[in-house]
Protein backbone atom coordinates (compact mmCIF):
# COMPACT_ATOMS: atom_id res chain seq x y z
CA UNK A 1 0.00 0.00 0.00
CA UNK A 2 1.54 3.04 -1.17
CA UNK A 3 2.40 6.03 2.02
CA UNK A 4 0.28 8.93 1.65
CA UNK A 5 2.50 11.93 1.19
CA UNK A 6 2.81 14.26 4.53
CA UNK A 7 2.51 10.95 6.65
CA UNK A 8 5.51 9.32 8.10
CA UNK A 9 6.23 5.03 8.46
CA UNK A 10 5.77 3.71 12.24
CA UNK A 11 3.05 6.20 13.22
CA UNK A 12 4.63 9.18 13.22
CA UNK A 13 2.30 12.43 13.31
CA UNK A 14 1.60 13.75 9.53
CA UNK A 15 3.87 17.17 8.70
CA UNK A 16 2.20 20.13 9.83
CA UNK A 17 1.71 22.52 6.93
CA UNK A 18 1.03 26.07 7.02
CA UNK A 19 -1.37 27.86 3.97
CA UNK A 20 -1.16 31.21 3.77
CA UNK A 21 -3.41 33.35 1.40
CA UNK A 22 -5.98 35.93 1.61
CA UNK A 23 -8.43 34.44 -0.19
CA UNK A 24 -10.07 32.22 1.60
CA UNK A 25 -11.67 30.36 -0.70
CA UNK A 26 -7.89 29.60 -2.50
CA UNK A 27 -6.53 28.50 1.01
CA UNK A 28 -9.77 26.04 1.68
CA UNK A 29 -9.35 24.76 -1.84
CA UNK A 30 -5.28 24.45 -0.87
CA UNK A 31 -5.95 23.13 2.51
CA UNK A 32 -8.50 20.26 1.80
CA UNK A 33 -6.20 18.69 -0.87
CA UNK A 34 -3.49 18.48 1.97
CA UNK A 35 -5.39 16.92 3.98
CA UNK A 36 -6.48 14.46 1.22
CA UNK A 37 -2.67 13.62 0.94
CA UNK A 38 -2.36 13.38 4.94
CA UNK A 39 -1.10 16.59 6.10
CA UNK A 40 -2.11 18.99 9.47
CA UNK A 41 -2.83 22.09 8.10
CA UNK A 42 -3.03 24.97 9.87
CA UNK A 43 -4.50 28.46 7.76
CA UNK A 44 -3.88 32.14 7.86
CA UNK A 45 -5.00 34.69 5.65
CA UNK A 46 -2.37 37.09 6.15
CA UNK A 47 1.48 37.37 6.87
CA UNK A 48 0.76 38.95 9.72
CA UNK A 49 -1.74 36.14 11.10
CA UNK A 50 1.11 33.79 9.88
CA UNK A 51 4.22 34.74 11.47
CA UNK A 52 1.88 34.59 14.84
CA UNK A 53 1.41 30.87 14.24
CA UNK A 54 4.62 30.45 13.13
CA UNK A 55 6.13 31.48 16.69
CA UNK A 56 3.75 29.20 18.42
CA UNK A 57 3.79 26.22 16.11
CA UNK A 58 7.43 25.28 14.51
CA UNK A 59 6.14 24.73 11.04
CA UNK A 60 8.44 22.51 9.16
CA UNK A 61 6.52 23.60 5.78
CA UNK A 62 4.78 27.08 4.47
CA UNK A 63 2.96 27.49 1.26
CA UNK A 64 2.42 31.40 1.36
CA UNK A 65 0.84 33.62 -1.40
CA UNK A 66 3.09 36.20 -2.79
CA UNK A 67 0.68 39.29 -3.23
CA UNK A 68 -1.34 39.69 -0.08
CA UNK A 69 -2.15 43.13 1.40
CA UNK A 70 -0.26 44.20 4.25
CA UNK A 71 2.68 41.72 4.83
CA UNK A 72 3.84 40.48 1.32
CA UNK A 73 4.53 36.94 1.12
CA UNK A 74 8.15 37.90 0.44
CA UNK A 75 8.23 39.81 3.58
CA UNK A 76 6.79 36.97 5.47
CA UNK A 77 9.18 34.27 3.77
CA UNK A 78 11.90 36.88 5.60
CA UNK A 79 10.53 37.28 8.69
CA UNK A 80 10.10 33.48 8.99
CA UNK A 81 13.29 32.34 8.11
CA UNK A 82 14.79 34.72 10.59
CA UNK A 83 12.69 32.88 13.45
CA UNK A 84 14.90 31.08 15.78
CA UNK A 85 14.40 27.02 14.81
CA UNK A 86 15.88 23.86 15.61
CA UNK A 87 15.23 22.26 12.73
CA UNK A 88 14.60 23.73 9.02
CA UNK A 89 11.69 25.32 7.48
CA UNK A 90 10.77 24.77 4.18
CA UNK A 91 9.03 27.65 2.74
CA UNK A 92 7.43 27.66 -1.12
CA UNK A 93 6.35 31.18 -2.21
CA UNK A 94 2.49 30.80 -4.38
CA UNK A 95 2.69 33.83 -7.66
CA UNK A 96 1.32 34.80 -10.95
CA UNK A 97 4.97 36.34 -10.93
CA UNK A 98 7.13 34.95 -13.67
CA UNK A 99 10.01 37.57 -14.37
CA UNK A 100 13.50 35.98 -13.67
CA UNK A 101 14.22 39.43 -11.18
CA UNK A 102 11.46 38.53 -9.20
CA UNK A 103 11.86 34.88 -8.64
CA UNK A 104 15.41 35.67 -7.67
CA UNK A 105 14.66 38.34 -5.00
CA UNK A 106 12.56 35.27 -3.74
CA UNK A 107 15.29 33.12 -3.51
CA UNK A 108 17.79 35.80 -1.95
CA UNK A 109 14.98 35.74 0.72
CA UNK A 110 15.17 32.47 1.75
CA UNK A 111 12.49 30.77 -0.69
CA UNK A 112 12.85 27.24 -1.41
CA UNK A 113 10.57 26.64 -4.21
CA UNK A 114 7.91 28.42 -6.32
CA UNK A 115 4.63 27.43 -7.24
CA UNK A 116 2.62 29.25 -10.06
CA UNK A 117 -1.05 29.98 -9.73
CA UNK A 118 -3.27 28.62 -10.58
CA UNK A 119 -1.92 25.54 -8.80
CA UNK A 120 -1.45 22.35 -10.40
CA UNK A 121 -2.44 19.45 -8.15
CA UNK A 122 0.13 17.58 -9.61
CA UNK A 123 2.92 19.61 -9.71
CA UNK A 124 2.11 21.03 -6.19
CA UNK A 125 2.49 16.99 -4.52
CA UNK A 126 5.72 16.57 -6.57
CA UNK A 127 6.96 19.81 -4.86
CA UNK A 128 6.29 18.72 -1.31
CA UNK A 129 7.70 15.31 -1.68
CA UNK A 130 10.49 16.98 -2.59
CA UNK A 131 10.31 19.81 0.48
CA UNK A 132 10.00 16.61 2.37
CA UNK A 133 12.76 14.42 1.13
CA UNK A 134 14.73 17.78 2.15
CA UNK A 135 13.35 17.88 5.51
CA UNK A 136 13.75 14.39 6.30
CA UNK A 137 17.73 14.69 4.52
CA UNK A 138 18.03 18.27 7.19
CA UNK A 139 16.12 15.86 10.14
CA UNK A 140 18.67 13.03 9.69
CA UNK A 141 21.80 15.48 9.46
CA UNK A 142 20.51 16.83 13.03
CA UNK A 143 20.86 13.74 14.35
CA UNK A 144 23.78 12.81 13.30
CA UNK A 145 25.12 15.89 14.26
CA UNK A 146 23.95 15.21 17.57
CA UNK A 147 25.28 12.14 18.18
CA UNK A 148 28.82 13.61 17.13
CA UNK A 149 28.74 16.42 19.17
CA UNK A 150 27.34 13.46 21.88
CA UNK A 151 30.10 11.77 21.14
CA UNK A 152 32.89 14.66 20.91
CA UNK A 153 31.60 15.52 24.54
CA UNK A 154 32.37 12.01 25.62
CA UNK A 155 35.81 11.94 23.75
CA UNK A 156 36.56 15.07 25.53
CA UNK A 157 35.97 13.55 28.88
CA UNK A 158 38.28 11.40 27.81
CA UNK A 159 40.72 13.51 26.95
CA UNK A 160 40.71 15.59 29.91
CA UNK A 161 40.54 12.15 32.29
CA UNK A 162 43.75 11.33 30.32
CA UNK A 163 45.46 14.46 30.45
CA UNK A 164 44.94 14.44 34.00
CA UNK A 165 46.95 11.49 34.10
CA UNK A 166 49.35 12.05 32.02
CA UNK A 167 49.95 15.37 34.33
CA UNK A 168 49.98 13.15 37.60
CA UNK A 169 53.03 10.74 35.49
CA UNK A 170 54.78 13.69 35.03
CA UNK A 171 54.95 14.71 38.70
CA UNK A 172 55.70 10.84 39.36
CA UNK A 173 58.95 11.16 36.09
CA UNK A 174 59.74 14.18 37.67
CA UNK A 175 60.19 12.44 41.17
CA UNK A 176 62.08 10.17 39.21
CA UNK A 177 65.16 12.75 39.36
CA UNK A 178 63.98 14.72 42.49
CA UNK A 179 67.73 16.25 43.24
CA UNK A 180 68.93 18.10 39.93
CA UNK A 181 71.97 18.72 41.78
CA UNK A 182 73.85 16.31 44.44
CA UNK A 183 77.12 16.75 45.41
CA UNK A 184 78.90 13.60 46.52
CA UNK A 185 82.12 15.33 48.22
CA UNK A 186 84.93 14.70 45.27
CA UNK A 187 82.45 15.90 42.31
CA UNK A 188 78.32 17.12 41.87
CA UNK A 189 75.87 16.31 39.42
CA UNK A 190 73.58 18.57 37.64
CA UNK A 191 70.90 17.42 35.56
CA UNK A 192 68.55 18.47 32.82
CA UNK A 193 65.55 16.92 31.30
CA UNK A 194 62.86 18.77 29.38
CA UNK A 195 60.53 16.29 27.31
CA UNK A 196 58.90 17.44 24.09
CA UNK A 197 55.65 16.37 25.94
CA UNK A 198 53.73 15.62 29.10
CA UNK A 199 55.73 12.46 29.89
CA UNK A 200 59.01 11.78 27.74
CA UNK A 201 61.41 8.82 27.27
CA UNK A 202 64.46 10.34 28.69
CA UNK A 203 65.82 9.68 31.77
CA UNK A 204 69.16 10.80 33.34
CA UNK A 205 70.94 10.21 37.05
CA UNK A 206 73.57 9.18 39.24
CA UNK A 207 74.06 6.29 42.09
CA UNK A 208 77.12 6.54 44.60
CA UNK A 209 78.77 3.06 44.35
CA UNK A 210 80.67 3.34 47.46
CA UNK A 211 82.50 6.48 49.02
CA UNK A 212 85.09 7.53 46.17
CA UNK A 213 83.22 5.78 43.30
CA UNK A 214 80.12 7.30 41.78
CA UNK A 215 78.08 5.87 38.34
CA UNK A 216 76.10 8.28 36.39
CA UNK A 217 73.87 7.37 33.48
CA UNK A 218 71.58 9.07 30.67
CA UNK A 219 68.85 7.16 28.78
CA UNK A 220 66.96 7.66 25.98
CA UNK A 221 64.13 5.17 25.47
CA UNK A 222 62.67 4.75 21.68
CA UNK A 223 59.22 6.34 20.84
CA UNK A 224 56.89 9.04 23.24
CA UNK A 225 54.07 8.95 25.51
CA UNK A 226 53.13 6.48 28.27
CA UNK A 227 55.02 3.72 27.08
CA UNK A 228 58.57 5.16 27.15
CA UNK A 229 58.03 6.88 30.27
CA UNK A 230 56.59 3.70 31.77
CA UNK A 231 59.99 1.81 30.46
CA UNK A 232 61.99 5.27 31.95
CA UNK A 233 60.79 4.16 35.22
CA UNK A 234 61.74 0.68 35.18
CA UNK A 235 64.86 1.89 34.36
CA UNK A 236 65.37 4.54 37.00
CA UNK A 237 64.19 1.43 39.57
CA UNK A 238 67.34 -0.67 37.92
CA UNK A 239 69.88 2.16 38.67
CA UNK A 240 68.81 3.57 41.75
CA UNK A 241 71.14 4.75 44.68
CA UNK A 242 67.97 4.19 46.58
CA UNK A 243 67.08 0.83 46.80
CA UNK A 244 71.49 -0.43 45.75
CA UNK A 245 70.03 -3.94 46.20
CA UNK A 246 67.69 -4.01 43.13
CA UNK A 247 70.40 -1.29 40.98
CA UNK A 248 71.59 -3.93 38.05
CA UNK A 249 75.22 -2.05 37.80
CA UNK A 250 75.78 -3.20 41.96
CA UNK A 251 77.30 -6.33 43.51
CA UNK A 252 78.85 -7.63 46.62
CA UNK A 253 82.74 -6.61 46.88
CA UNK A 254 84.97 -8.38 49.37
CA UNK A 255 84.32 -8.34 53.15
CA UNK A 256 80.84 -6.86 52.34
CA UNK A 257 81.51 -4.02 50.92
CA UNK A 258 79.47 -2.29 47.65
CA UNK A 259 80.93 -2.98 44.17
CA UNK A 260 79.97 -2.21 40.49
CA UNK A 261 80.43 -4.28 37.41
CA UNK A 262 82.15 -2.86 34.86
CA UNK A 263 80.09 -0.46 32.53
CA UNK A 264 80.44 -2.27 29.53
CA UNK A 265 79.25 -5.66 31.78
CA UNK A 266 76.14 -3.20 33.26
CA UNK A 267 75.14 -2.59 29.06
CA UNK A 268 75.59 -6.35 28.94
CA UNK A 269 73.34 -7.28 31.38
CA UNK A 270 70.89 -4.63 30.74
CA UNK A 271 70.67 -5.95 27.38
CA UNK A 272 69.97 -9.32 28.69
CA UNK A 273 67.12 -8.08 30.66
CA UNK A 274 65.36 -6.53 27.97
CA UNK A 275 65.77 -9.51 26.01
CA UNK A 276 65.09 -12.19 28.39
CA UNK A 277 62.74 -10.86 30.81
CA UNK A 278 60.79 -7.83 29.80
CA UNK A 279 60.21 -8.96 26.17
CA UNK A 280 58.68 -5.64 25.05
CA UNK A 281 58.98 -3.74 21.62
CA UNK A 282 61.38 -0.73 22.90
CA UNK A 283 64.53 -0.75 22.83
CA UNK A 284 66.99 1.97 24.43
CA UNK A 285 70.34 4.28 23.48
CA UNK A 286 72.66 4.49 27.12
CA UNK A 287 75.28 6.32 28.33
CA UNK A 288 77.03 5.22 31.47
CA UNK A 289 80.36 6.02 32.87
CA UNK A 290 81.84 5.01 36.65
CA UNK A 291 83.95 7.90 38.01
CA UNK A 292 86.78 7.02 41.02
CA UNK A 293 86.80 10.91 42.63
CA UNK A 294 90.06 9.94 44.81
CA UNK A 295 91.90 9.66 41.44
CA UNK A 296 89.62 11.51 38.66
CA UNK A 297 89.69 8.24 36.80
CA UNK A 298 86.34 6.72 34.79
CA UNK A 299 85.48 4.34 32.48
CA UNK A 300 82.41 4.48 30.03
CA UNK A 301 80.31 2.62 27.93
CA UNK A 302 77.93 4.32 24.63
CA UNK A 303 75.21 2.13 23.57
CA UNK A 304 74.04 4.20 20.25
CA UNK A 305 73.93 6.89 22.74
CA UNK A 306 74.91 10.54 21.52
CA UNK A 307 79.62 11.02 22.30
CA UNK A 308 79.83 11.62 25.85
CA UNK A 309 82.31 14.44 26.01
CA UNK A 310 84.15 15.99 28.70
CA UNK A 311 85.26 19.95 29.08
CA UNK A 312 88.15 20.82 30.28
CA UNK A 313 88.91 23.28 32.67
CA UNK A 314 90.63 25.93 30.15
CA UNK A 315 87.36 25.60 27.91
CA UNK A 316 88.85 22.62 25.10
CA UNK A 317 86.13 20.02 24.32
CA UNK A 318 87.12 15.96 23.80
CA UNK A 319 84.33 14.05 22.25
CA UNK A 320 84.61 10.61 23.55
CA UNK A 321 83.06 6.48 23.38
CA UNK A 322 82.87 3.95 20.68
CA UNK A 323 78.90 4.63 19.42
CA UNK A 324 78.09 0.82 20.32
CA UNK A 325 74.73 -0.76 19.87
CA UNK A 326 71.33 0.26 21.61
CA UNK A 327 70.45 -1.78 24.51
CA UNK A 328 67.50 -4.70 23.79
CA UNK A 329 67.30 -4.83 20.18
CA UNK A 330 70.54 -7.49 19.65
CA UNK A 331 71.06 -11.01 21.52
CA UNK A 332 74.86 -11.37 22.33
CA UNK A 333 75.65 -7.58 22.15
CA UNK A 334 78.98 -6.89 22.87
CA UNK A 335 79.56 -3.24 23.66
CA UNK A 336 82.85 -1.45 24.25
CA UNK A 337 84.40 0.52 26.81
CA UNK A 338 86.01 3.82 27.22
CA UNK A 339 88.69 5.11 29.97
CA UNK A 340 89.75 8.33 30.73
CA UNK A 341 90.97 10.98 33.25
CA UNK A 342 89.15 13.95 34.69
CA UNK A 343 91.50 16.66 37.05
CA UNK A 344 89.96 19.27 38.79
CA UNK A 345 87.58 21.87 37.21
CA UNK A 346 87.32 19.35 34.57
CA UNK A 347 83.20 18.23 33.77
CA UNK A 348 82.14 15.08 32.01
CA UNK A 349 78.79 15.85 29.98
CA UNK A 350 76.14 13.16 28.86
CA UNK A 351 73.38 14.01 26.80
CA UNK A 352 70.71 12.50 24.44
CA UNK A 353 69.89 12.85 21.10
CA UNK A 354 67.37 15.45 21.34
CA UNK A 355 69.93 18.23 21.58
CA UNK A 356 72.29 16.75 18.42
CA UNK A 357 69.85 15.64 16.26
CA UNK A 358 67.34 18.61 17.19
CA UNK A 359 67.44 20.25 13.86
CA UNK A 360 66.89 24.28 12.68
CA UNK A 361 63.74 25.44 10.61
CA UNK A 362 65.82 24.08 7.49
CA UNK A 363 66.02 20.60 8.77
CA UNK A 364 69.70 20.66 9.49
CA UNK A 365 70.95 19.07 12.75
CA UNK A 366 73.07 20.32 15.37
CA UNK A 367 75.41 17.45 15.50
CA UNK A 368 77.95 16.37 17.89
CA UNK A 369 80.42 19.41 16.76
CA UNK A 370 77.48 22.08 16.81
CA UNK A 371 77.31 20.79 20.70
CA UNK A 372 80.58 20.88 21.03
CA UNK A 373 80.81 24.32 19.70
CA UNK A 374 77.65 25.41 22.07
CA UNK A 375 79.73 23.93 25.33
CA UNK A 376 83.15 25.72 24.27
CA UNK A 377 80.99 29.14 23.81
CA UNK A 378 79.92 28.57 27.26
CA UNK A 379 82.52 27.11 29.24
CA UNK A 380 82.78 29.76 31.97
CA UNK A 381 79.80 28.87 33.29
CA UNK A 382 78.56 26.73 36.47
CA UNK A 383 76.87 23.50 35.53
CA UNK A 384 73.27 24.42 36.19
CA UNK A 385 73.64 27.61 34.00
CA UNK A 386 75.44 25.86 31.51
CA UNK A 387 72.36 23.01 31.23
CA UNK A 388 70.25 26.61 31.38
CA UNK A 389 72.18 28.07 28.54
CA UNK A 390 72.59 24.99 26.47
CA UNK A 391 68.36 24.97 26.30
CA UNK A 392 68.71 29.16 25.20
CA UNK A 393 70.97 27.58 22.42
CA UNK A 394 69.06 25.11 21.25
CA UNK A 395 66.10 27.32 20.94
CA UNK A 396 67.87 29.85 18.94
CA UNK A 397 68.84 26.68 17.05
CA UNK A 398 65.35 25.48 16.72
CA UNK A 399 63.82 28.71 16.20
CA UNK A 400 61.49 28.29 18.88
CA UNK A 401 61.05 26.35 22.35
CA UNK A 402 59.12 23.74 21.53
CA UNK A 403 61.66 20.86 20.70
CA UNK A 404 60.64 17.36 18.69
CA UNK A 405 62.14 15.31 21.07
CA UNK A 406 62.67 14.75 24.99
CA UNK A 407 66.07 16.96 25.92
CA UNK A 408 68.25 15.60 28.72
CA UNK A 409 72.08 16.26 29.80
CA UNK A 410 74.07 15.11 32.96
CA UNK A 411 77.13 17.04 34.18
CA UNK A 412 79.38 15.75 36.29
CA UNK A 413 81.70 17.95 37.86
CA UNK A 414 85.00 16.92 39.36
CA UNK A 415 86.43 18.90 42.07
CA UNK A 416 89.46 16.66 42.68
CA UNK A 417 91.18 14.59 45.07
C-alpha cells in the first residue's frame, strides 16, 4: 500500500503545513487537498496572522501567497526564516509572478521553491515530496550531528581524564630525578631533562657506588608517551642509589663491601634483561660512565647513545666512546668501553639525542660538533647555567622552544682529590 505523502512510516504524526493566502476560498481549496494527501494544516490569511502561528507552532513547511495586502509573502518568507528554529523550514512562495528578477529576489529571501497559480495538483504533490525528502535529509543530518557532538563531549571527557593522568606521570617522572643537583664530596651532578611532551622517554641520574666511586647514566628510550616513560621508570628502579640492592650495575665486593660491574658488563646485562625478561617492543640508546673521585679516573660505555664528552677546565672540548649498539634490540651484544681521566675543574657531559639531532627550521641538525661548539661558547659557566644556557641555544637553534624530542644532559663535575 503506497504512504500517503505528509505521513511518516511507524506512526509518526503527519507534517504540519502552514497555507497562507488571503483568499479564503484559495486557502480552503489548498488546505483540503493536503489533507487528502495526509497533512495537518493549519490556515492564515495574512502574513501577519502567519508569522503569529509560526512562533507558536514550529512549522516545518509554508505554502504562502506572494501578493497579499499588508505583509507580502516575500516579507513573510523573511521574517520566517529569521525565526529562531531547531530544525529547518521549508518555505514555497504561491505567484502569478514569472520575471527571472522577481523569482530571484525570492530566492535571496530564503524561498525554497515556487509554485505558479493557478496551482497544479500535480505539480504542487511533486513539490512537497520533494520539500519533504529535504526535511527528512536536514532531520537526519541533526541527528547525526547530535550524536557527534554526543560523542565529541564524551571523547573530551576522555581527553581531559587522560590528560589528567598524564599530568599526575609527570609529577611521578619528575620524582624520578627529584635532586637536579647532588654533590657527593669529590664531584656534583647537575641534571637536565625537558621532554617534548607531558611524559618523555628520557631519563638521566647518578648512584654513589661506594664512598670515592660514583656511576652516572643518561637514557633515551625509543618512541613518546606512556610507554617510554613507563619503560623510563623501570629503568630509574634498575639504577637507583635508593634501593642499591635491586640497581643492576651493583654487587657484593669483598668483606661486604658495595661494588659495580664494569660499565660495559652493566650494558651487557641490561641488554639481557630486555631480552630475556621484559620482552617488550622498545629498545633503548645508554650512556654510562663510573667515576673514582680519589683519582679523577672513569670508564664508560655508549650504547648508540649521543659522544659523551668531557670539558676541560681551560674551555677545550674531547668528544669521547665507541657509538656501540642500543640496549634490547641485539642477543649477544657486545659493547665497548672507554677510559679516561678527569682533574679538577674538569666536567664530564652526557646528553641524548634530542639536543644533536634537534634540527633548525631548514632541517639541518646540530650534530655532535654544533654541541661541542655550544659547550666551548659557554665554558665559563657553572653546571646548572650551563644546562640553562645549552636549552637558550638550542632554541635559537630550533627557532622556537618547543623541541621534537625529549632533551636531557648530565654534568658531572670533578672537584678533585
Amino acid at each position: 500500500m503506497e504512504q500517503k505523502a505528509g505521513a511518516s512510516a511507524g506512526g509518526v504524526a503527519p507534517l504540519p503545513v502552514l497555507v497562507v493566502d488571503d483568499s479564503k476560498a484559495q486557502r480552503r481549496v489548498l488546505a483540503l487537498q493536503l489533507q487528502r494527501w495526509g497533512y495537518q494544516v493549519t490556515e492564515a490569511a495574512s502574513g501577519e496572522e502567519a508569522l503569529e502561528a509560526c512562533r507558536a507552532v514550529p512549522f516545518e513547511m509554508v505554502l504562502s501567497d506572494w501578493m497579499m495586502p499588508g505583509m507580502t509573502g516575500l516579507e513573510f518568507c523573511r521574517k520566517f526564516k529569521d525565526l529562531p528554529r531547531e530544525g529547518y523550514g521549508y518555505f514555497v512562495l504561491l505567484t502569478s509572478k514569472s520575471e527571472k528578477t522577481e523569482v530571484a529576489d525570492g530566492l535571496e529571501v530564503g524561498a525554497d521553491d515556487f509554485l505558479s497559480k493557478p496551482v497544479s495538483f500535480d505539480e504542487l504533490r511533486a513539490r512537497l515530496r520533494a520539500g519533504e525528502r529535504i526535511l527528512g535529509m536536514q532531520r537526519e543530518l541533526v541527528q547525526k550531528n547530535r550524536l557527534i557532538g554526543a560523542t565529541l563531549d564524551e571523547l573530551q571527557k576522555l581527553y581531559d581524564s587522560l590528560d589528567r593522568d598524564l599530568i599526575e606521570a609527570r609529577k611521578l617522572q619528575d620524582g624520578l630525578m627529584r635532586d637536579r643537583f647532588r654533590d657527593y664530596g669529590g664531584g656534583t651532578v647537575s641534571l637536565l631533562l625537558k621532554p617534548s611532551g607531558h611524559v618523555g622517554g628520557d631519563l638521566v641520574g647518578s648512584f654513589a657506588i661506594d664512598s670515592q666511586r660514583v656511576g652516572v647514566f643518561s637514557v633515551d628510550v625509543s618512541g613518546h608517551g606512556v610507554a617510554s616513560a613507563m619503560m623510563t621508570a623501570r629503568l630509574a628502579g634498575l639504577l637507583s642509589g635508593g634501593s642499591p640492592d635491586q640497581n643492576i650495575a651493583l654487587k657484593a665486593g669483598a668483606q661486604g663491601r658495595r661494588d659495580a660491574y664494569p660499565p660495559a658488563l652493566v650494558a651487557e646485562r641490561l641488554n639481557r634483561l630486555m631480552l630475556e625478561e621484559l620482552r617488550v617492543d622498545q629498545y633503548f640508546t645508554l650512556a654510562y660512565a663510573e667515576v673514582n673521585m680519589a683519582t679523577g679516573a672513569f670508564a664508560l660505555t655508549q650504547a648508540g647513545h649521543p659522544h659523551p664528552m668531557v670539558l676541560r677546565k681551560g674551555g677545550r672540548v674531547e668528544m669521547l666512546g665507541e657509538g656501540g649498539l642500543p640496549i634490547g634490540l641485539f642477543d649477544g651484544a657486545i659493547h665497548g668501553q672507554t677510559r679516561g681521566q678527569l682533574r679538577a675543574g674538569d666536567r664530564l657531559i652526557l646528553v641524548s639525542d634530542g639536543l644533536t639531532e634537534c634540527p633548525d627550521p631548514a632541517g639541518t641538525e646540530l650534530g655532535s660538533e654544533g654541541l661541542r661548539q655550544l659547550l666551548a661558547l659557554n665554558a665559563g659557566l657553572p653546571s646548572a647555567d650551563l644546562l640553562e644556557a645549552l636549552v637558550w641555544d638550542l632554541a635559537h637553534h630550533a627557532g622556537g622552544s618547543e623541541f621534537p624530542d625529549d632533551v636531557s644532559a648530565l654534568i658531572f663535575d670533578y672537584r678533585g682529590a
